[in-house]
C-alpha atoms as a PDB file:
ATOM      1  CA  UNK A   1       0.000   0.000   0.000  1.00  0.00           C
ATOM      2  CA  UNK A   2       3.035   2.825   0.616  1.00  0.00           C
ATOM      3  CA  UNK A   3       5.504   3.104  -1.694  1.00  0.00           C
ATOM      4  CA  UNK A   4       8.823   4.957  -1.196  1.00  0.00           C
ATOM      5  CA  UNK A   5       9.944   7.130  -4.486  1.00  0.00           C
ATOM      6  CA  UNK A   6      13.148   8.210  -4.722  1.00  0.00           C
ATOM      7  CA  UNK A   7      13.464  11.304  -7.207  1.00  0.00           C
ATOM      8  CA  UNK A   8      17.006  12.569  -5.748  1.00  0.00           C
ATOM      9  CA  UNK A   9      18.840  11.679  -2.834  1.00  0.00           C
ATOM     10  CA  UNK A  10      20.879  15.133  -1.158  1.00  0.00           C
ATOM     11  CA  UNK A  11      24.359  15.414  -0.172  1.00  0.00           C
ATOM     12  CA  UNK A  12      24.659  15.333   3.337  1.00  0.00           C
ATOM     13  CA  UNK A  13      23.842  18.492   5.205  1.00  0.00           C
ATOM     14  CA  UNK A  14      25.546  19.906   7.875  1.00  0.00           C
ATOM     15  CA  UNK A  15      23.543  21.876  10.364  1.00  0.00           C
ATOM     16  CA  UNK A  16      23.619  23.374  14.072  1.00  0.00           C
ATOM     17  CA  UNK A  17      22.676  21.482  17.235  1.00  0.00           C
ATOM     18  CA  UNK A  18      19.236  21.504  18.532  1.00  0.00           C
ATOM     19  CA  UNK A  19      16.668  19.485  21.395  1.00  0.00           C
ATOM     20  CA  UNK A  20      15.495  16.364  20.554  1.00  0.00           C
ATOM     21  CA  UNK A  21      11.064  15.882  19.477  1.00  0.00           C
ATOM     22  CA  UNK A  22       8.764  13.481  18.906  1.00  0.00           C
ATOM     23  CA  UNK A  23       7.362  11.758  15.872  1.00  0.00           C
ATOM     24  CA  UNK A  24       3.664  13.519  14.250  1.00  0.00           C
ATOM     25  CA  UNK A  25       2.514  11.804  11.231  1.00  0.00           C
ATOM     26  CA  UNK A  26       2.260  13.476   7.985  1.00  0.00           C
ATOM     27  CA  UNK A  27      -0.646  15.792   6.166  1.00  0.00           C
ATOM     28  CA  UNK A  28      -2.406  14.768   3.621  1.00  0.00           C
ATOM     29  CA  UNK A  29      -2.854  17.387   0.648  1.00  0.00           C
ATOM     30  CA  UNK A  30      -6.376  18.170  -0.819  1.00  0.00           C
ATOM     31  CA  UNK A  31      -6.760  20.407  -3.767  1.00  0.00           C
ATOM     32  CA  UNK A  32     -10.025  22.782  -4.421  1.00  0.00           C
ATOM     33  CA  UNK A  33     -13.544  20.631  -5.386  1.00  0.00           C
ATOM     34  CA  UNK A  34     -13.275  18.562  -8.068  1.00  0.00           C
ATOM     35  CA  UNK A  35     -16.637  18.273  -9.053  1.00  0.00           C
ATOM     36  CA  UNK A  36     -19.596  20.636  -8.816  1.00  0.00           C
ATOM     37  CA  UNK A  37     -23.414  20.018  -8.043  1.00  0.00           C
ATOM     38  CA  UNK A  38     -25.831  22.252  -9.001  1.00  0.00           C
ATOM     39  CA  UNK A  39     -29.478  22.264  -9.797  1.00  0.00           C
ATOM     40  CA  UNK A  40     -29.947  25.305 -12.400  1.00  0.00           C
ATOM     41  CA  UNK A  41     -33.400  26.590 -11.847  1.00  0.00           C
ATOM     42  CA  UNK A  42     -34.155  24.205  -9.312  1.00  0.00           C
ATOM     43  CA  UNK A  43     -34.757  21.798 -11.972  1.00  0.00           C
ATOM     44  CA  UNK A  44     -34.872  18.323 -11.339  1.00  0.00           C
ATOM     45  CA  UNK A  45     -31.985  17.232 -12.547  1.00  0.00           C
ATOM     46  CA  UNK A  46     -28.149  18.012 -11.524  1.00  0.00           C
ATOM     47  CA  UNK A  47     -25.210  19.645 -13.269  1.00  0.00           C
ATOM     48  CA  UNK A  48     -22.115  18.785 -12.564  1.00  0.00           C
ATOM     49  CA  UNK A  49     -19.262  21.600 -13.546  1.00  0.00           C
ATOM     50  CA  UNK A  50     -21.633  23.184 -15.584  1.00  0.00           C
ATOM     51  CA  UNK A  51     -22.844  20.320 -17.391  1.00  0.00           C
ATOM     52  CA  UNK A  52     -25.830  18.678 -18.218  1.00  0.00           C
ATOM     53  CA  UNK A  53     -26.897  14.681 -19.021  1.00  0.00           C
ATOM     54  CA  UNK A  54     -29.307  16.121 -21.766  1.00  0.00           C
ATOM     55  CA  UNK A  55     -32.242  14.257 -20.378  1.00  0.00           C
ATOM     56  CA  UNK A  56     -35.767  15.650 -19.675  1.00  0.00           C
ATOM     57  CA  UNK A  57     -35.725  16.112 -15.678  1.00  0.00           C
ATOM     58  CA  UNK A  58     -37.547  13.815 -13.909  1.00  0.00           C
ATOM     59  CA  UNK A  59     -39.087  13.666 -10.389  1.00  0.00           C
ATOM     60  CA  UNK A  60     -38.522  10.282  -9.984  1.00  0.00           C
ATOM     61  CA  UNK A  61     -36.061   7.323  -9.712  1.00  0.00           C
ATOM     62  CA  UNK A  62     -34.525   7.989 -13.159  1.00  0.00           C
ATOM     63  CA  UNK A  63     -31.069   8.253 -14.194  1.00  0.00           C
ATOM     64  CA  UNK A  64     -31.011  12.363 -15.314  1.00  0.00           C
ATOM     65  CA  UNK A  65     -28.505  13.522 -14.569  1.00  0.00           C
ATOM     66  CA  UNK A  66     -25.112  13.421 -15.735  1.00  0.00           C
ATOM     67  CA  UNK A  67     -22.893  10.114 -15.651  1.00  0.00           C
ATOM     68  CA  UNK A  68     -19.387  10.119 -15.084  1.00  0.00           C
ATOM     69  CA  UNK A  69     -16.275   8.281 -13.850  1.00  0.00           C
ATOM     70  CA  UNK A  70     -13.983   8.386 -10.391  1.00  0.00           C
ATOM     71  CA  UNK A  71     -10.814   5.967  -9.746  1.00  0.00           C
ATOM     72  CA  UNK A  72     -10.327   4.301  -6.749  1.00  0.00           C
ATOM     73  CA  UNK A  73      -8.001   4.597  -4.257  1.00  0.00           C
ATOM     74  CA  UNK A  74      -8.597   8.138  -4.100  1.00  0.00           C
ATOM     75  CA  UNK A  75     -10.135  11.000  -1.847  1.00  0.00           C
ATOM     76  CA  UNK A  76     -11.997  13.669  -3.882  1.00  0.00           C
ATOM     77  CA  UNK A  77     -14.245  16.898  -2.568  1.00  0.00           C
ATOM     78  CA  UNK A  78     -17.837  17.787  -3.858  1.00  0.00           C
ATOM     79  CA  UNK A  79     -18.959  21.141  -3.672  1.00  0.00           C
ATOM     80  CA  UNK A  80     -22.676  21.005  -3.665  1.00  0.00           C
ATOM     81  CA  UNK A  81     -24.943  24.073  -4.470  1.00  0.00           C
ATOM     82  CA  UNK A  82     -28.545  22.627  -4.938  1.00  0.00           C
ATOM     83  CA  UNK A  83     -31.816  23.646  -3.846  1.00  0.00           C
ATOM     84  CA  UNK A  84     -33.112  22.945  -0.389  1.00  0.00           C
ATOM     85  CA  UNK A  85     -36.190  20.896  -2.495  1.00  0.00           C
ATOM     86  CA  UNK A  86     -33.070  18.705  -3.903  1.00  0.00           C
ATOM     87  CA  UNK A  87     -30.652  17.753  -1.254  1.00  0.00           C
ATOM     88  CA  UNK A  88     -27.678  14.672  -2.659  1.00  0.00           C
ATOM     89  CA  UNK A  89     -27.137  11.290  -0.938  1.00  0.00           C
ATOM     90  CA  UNK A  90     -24.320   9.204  -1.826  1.00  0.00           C
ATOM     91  CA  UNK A  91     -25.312   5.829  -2.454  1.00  0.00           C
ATOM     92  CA  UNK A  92     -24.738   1.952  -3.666  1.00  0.00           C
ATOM     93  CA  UNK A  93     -27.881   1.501  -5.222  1.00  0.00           C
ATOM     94  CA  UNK A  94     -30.127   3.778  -7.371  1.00  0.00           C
ATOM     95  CA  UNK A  95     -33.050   3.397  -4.724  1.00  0.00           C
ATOM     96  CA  UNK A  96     -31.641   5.601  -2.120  1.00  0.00           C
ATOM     97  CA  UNK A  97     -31.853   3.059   0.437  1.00  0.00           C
ATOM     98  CA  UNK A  98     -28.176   2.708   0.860  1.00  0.00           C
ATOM     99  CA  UNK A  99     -25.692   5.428   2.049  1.00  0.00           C
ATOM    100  CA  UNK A 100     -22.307   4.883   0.826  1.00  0.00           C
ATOM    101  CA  UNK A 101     -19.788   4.669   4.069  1.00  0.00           C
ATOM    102  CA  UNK A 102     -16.982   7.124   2.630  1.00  0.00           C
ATOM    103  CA  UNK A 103     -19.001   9.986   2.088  1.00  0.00           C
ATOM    104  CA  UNK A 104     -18.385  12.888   5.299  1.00  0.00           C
ATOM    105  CA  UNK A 105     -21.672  13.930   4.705  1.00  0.00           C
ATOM    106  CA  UNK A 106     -24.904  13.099   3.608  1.00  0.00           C
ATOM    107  CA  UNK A 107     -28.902  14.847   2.621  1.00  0.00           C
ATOM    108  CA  UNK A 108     -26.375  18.529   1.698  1.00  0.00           C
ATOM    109  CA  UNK A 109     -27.507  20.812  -0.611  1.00  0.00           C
ATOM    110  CA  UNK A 110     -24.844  23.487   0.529  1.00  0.00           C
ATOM    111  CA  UNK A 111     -21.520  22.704   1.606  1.00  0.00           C
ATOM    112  CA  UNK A 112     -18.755  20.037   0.531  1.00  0.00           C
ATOM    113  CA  UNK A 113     -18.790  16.329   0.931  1.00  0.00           C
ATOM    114  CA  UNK A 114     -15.819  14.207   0.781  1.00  0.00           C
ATOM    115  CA  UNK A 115     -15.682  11.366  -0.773  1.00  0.00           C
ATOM    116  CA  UNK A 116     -13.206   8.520  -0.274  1.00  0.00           C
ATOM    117  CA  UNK A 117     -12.978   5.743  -2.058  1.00  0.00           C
ATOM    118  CA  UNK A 118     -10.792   2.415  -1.231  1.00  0.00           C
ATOM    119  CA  UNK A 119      -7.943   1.392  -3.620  1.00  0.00           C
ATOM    120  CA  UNK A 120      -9.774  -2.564  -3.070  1.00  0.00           C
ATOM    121  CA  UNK A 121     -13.062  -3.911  -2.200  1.00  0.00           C
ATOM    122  CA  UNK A 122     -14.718  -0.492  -3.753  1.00  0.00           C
ATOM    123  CA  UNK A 123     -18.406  -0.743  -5.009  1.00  0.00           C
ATOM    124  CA  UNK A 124     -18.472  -0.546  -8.831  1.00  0.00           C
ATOM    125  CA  UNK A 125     -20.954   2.246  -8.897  1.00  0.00           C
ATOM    126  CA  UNK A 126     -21.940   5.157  -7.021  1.00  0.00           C
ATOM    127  CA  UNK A 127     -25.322   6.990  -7.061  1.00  0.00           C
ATOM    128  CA  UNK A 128     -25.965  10.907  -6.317  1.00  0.00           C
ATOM    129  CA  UNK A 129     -29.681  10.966  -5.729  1.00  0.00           C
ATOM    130  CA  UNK A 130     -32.075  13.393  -4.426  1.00  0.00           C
ATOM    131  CA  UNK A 131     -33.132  12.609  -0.750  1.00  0.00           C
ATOM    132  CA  UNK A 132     -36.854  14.057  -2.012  1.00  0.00           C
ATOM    133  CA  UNK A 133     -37.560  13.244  -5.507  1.00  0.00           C
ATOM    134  CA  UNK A 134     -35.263   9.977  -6.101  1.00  0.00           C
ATOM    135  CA  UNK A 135     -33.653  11.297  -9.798  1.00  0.00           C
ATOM    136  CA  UNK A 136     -30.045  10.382  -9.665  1.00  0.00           C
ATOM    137  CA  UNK A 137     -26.560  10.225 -11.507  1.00  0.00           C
ATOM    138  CA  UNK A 138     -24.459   7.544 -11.727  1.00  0.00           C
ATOM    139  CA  UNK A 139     -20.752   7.506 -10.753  1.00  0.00           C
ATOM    140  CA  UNK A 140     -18.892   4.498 -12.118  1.00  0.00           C
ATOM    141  CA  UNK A 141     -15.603   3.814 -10.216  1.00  0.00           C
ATOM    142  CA  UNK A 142     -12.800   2.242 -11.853  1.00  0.00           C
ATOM    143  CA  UNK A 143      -9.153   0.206 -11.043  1.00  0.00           C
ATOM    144  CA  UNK A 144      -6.652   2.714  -9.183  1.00  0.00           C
ATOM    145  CA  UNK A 145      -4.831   5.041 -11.117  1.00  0.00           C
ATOM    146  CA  UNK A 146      -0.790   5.496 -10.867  1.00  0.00           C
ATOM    147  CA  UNK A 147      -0.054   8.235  -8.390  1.00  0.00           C
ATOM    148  CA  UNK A 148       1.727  11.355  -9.695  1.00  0.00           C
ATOM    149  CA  UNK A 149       5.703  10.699  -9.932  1.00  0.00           C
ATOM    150  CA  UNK A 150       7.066  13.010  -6.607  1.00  0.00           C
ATOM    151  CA  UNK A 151      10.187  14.825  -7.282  1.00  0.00           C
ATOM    152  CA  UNK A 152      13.015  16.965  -5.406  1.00  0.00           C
ATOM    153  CA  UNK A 153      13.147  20.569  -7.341  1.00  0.00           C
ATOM    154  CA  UNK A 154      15.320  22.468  -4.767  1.00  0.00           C
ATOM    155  CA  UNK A 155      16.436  22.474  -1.203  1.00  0.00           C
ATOM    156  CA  UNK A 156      17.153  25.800   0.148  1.00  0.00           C
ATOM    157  CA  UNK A 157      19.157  26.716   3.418  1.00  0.00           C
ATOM    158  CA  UNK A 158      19.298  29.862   5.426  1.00  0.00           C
ATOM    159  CA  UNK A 159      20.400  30.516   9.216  1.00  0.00           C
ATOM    160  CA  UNK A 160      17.494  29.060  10.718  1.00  0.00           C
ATOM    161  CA  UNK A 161      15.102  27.265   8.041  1.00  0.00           C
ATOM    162  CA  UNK A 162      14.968  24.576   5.068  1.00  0.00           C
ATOM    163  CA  UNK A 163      12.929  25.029   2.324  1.00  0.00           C
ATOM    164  CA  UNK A 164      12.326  22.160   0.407  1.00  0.00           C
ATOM    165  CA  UNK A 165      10.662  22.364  -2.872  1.00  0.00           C
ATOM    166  CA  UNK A 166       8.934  19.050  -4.796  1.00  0.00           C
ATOM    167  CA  UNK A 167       6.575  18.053  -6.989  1.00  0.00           C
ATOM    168  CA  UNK A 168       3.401  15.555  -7.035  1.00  0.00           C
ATOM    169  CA  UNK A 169       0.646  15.285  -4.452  1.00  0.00           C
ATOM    170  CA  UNK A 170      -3.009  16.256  -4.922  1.00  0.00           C
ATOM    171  CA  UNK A 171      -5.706  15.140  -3.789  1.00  0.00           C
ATOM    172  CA  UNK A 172      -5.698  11.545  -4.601  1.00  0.00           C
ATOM    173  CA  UNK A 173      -2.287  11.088  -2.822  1.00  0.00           C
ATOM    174  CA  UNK A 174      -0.338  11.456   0.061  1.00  0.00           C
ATOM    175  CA  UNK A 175       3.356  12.870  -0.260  1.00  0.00           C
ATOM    176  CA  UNK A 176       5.420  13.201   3.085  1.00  0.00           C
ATOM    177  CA  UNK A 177       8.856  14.719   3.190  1.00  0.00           C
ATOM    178  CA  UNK A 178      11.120  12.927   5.198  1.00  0.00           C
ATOM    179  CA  UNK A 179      14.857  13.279   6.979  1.00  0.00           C
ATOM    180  CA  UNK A 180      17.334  10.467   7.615  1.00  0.00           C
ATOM    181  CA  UNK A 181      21.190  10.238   8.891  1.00  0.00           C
ATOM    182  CA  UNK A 182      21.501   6.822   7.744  1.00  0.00           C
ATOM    183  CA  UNK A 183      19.833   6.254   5.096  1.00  0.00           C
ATOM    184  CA  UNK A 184      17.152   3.058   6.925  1.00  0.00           C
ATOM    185  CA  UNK A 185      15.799   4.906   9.436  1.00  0.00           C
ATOM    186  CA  UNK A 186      13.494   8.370   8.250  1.00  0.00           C
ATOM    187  CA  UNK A 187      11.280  10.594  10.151  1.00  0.00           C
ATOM    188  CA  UNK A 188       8.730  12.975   9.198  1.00  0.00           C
ATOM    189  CA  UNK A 189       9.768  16.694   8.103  1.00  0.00           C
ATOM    190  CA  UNK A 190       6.564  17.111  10.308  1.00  0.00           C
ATOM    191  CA  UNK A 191       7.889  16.619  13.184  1.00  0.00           C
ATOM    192  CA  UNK A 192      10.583  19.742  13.448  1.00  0.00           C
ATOM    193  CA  UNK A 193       9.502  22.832  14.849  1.00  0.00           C
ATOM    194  CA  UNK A 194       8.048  26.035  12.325  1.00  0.00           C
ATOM    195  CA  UNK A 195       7.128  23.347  10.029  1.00  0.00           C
ATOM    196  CA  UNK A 196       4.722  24.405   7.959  1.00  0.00           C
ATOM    197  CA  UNK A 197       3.829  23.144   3.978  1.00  0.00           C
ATOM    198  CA  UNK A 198       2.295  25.320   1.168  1.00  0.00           C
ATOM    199  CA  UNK A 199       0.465  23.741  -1.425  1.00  0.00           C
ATOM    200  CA  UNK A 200       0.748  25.278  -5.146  1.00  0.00           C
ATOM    201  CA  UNK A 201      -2.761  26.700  -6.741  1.00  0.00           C
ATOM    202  CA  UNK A 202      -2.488  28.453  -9.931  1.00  0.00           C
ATOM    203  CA  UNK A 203      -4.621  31.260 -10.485  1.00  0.00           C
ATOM    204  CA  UNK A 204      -7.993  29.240 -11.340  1.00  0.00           C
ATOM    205  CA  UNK A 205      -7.764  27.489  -7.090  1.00  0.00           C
ATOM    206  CA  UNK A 206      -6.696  24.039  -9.028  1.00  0.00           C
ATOM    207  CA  UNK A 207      -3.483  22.427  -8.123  1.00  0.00           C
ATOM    208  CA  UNK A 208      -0.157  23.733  -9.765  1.00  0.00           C
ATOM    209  CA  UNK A 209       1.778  20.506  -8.731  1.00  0.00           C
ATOM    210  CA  UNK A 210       4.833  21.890  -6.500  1.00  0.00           C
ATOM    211  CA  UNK A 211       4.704  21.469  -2.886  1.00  0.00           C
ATOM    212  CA  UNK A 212       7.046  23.870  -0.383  1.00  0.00           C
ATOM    213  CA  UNK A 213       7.585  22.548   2.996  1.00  0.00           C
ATOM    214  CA  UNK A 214       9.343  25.173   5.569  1.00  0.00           C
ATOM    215  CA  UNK A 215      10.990  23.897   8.783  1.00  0.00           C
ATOM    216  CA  UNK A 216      13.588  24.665  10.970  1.00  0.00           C
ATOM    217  CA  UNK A 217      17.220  24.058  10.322  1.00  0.00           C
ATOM    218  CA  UNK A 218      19.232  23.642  14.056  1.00  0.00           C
ATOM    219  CA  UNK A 219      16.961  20.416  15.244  1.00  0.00           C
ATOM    220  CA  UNK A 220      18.209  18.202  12.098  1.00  0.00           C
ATOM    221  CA  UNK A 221      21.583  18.264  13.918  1.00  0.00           C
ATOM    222  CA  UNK A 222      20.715  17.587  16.898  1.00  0.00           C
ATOM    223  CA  UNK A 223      18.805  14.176  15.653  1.00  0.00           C
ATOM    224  CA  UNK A 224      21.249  13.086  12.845  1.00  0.00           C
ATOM    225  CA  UNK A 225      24.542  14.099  13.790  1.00  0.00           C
ATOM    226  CA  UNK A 226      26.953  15.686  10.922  1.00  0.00           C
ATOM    227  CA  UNK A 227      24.491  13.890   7.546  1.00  0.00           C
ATOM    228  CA  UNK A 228      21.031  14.762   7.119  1.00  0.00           C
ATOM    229  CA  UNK A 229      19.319  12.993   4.014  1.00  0.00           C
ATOM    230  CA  UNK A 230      16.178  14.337   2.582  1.00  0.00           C
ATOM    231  CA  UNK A 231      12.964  12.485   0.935  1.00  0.00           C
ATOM    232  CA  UNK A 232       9.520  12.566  -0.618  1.00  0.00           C
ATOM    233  CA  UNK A 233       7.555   9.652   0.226  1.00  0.00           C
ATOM    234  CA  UNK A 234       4.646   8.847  -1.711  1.00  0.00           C
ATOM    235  CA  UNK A 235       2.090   7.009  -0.146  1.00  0.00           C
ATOM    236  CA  UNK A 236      -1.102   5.533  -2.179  1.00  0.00           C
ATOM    237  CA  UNK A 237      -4.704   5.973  -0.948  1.00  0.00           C
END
């Protein structure tokens, strides 16, 4: 389930003394919404981004709205904007009758809802369905993709602070920086006092790609002696 990508292993760095601190785990990165929910007019029938299925709205259990695909293995964000007649469950079936477990939310018609979905043992379809009037869309979920390849750009080193500077990460994966002396044994970036990680958007809120995590140069030192190794791991959903 985790796999470790190596991009570019560092020199060894040699930094100023500092305490010892425990292990945190790493953050996860999420971009903007992927996908959109809206019922124009209050028709009944949904959009999603803007688009339509084409079909005459329905008020009942009928399939009007617009079909598409999400991979497993991956953790994606719904913004819904619906009217209150029209609020979305996520569910197995096309009858409503089943909520679907990996959903953080369910009867919205304002607000996000995110929706995981397991690289294995992941239902082959997915129904958005008003809680009211039973039309739906289907979401077909296929095999896992191939996470994004993770790459070192640039590690930069003041009096105080590291910059590191990498690619990949959205928000179907994880990516964790890491620090070693050794080259076995490597700890989370995380855990290092003033860490903090800013996620590239371009101008449009989607994701640009490059990651830059900030944290603070004299504990590496302390923990690692004279060689400090740096790392991006990759871990899939």
């Amino acid at each position: 389930m985790k796999k470790n990508h190596f991009k570019r292993m560092l020199a060894p760095l040699i930094l100023a003394p500092a305490a010892m601190i425990p292990v945190c785990v790493g953050q996860v990165t999420q971009s903007p919404p992927n996908y959109t929910i809206t019922t124009p007019s209050q028709q009944y029938e949904y959009d999603v981004n803007n688009q339509s299925s084409g079909q005459i709205p329905q008020d009942n259990n009928v399939d009007d709205s617009l079909d598409f695909s999400l991979a497993a293995g991956a953790t994606y964000v719904l913004s819904i904007n619906t009217a209150v007649i029209h609020p979305v469950d996520i569910c197995t079936d096309s009858g409503d009758e089943n909520f679907y477990s990996g959903a953080s939310a369910q009867t919205v018609n304002s607000g996000t809802v995110t929706l995981t979905i397991p690289s294995s043992n992941y239902p082959p379809a997915l129904y958005y369905i008003c809680d009211i009037h039973f039309f739906y869309g289907t979401i077909t979920i296929t095999p896992p993709q191939a996470p994004p390849p993770t790459t070192i750009l640039n590690v930069n080193l003041t009096t105080n602070n590291v910059t590191l500077t990498f690619t990949g990460g959205t928000n179907t994966s994880q990516v964790i920086p890491q620090y070693s002396s050794n080259l076995t044994t490597w700890l989370p970036v995380s855990n290092i006092p003033g860490y903090t990680n800013l996620w590239g958007t371009n101008a449009d809120g989607t994701f640009s790609g490059t990651n830059i995590s900030l944290f603070g140069r004299d504990p590496l030192d302390a923990i690692c002696g004279p060689n400090v190794f740096l790392r991006v791991k990759q871990v899939s959903p």
